[in-house]
Protein backbone atom coordinates (compact mmCIF):
# COMPACT_ATOMS: atom_id res chain seq x y z
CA UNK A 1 0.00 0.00 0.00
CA UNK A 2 1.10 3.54 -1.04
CA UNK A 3 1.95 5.52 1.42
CA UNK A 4 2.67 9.09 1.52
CA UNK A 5 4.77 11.49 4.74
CA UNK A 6 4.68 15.32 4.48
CA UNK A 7 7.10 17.50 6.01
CA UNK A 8 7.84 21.19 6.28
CA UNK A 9 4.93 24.05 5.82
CA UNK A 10 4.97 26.59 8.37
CA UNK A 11 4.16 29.98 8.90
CA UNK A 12 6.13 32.76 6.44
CA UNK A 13 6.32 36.46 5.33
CA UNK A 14 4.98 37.19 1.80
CA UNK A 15 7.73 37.09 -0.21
CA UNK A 16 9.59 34.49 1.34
CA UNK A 17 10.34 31.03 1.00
CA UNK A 18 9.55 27.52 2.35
CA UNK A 19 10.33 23.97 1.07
CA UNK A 20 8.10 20.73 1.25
CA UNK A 21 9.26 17.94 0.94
CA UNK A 22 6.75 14.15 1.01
CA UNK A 23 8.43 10.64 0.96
CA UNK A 24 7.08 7.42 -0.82
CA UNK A 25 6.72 3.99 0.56
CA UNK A 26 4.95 0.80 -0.57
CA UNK A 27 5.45 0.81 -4.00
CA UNK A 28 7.91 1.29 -7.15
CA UNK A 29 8.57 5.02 -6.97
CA UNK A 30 9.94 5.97 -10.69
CA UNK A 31 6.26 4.18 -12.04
CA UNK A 32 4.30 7.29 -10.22
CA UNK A 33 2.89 11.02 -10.73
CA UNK A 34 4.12 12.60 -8.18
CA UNK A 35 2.28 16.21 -7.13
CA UNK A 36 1.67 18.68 -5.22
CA UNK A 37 -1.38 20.18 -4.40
CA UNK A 38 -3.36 22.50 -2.06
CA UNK A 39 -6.83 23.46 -0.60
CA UNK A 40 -7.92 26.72 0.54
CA UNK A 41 -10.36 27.72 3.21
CA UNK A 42 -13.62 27.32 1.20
CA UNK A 43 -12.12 25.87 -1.98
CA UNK A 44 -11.56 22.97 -3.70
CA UNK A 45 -8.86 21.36 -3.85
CA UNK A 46 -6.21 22.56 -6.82
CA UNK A 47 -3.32 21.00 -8.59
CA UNK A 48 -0.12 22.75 -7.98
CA UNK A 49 2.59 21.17 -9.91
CA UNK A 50 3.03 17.19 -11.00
CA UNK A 51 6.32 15.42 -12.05
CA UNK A 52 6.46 11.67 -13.88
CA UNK A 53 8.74 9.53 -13.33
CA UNK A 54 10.64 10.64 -16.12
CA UNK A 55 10.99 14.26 -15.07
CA UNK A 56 7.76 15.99 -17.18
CA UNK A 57 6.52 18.53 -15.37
CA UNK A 58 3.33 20.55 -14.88
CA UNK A 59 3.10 23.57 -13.22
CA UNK A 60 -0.40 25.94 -12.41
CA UNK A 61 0.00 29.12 -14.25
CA UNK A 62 -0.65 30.83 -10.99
CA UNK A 63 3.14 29.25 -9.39
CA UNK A 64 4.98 29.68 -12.52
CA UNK A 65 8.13 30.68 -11.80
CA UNK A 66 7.64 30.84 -8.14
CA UNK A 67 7.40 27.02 -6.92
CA UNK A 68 9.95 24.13 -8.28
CA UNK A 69 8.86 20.54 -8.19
CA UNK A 70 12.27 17.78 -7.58
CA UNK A 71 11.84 14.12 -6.97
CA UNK A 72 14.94 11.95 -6.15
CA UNK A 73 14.19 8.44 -7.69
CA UNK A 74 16.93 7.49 -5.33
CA UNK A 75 15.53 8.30 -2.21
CA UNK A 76 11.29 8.22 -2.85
CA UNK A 77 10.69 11.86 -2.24
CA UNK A 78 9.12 14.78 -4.02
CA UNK A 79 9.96 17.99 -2.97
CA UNK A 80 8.32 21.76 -3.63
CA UNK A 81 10.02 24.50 -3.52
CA UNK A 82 8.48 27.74 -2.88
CA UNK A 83 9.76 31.09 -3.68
CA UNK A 84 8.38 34.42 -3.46
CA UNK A 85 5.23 33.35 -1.69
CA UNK A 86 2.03 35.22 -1.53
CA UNK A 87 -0.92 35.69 0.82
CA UNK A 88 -3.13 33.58 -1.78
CA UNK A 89 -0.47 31.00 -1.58
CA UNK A 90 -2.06 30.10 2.09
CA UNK A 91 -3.61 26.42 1.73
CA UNK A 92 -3.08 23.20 3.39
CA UNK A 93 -0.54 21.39 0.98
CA UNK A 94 -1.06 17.56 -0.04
CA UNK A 95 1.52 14.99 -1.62
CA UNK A 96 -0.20 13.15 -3.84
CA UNK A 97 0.62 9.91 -6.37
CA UNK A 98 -0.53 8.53 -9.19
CA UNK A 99 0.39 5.37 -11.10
CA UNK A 100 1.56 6.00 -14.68
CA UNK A 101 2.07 9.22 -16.61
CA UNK A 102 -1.19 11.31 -16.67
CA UNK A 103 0.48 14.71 -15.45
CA UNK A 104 -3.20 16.57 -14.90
CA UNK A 105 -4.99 14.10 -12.46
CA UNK A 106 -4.32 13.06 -8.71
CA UNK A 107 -4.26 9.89 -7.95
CA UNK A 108 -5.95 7.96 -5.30
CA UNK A 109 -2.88 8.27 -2.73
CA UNK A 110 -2.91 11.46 -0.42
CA UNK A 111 -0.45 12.53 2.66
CA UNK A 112 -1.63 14.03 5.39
CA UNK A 113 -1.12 17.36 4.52
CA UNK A 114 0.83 20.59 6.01
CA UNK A 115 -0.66 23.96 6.14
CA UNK A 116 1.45 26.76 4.39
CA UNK A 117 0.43 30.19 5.86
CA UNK A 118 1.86 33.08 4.42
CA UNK A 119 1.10 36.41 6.41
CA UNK A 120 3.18 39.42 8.09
């Protein structure tokens, strides 16, 4: 059974920065999706960014430029990266997996989630 451990999130200043990273048991890492995504107070759940195995990757318009999805094939972990972050960034953060290569849909494996709050 798949399953996924979040770490880091925290509270930060608008413009700054905070990494997340989420590590993979149960399964064969490099055959999975791997994404982030997030869920404000009162809305759904979005799709941040997504990496396959082989290294695509799929970013929301609205963290171009600002977030950076790694995964170490090595090690079983996705990390996020998170640069420049706004007050709209706030959201509880999930890890998520999905078997295959389909970059725009979560799978059915979630973490736990970490809440990212970004206010001064």
């Amino acid at each position: 059974q798949v399953q996924l451990v979040e770490s880091g999130g925290g509270l930060v200043q608008p413009g700054g920065s905070l990494r997340l990273s989420c590590a993979f048991s149960g399964s064969i890492f490099s055959r999975y999706v791997m994404g982030w995504y997030r869920q404000a107070p009162g809305k759904e759940r979005e799709l941040v960014a997504t990496c396959t195995g082989g290294g695509r990757i799929n970013y929301a318009d609205s963290v171009k430029g600002r977030f950076t999805i790694s995964r170490d094939n090595a090690k079983n972990t996705v990390d996020l990266q998170m640069n420049n972050l706004k007050a709209e960034d706030t959201a509880v953060y999930y890890c998520n997996a999905r078997l295959g290569t389909t970059l725009t849909m979560n799978g059915p494996y979630w973490g736990q989630g970490t809440q990212v709050t970004v206010s001064s």
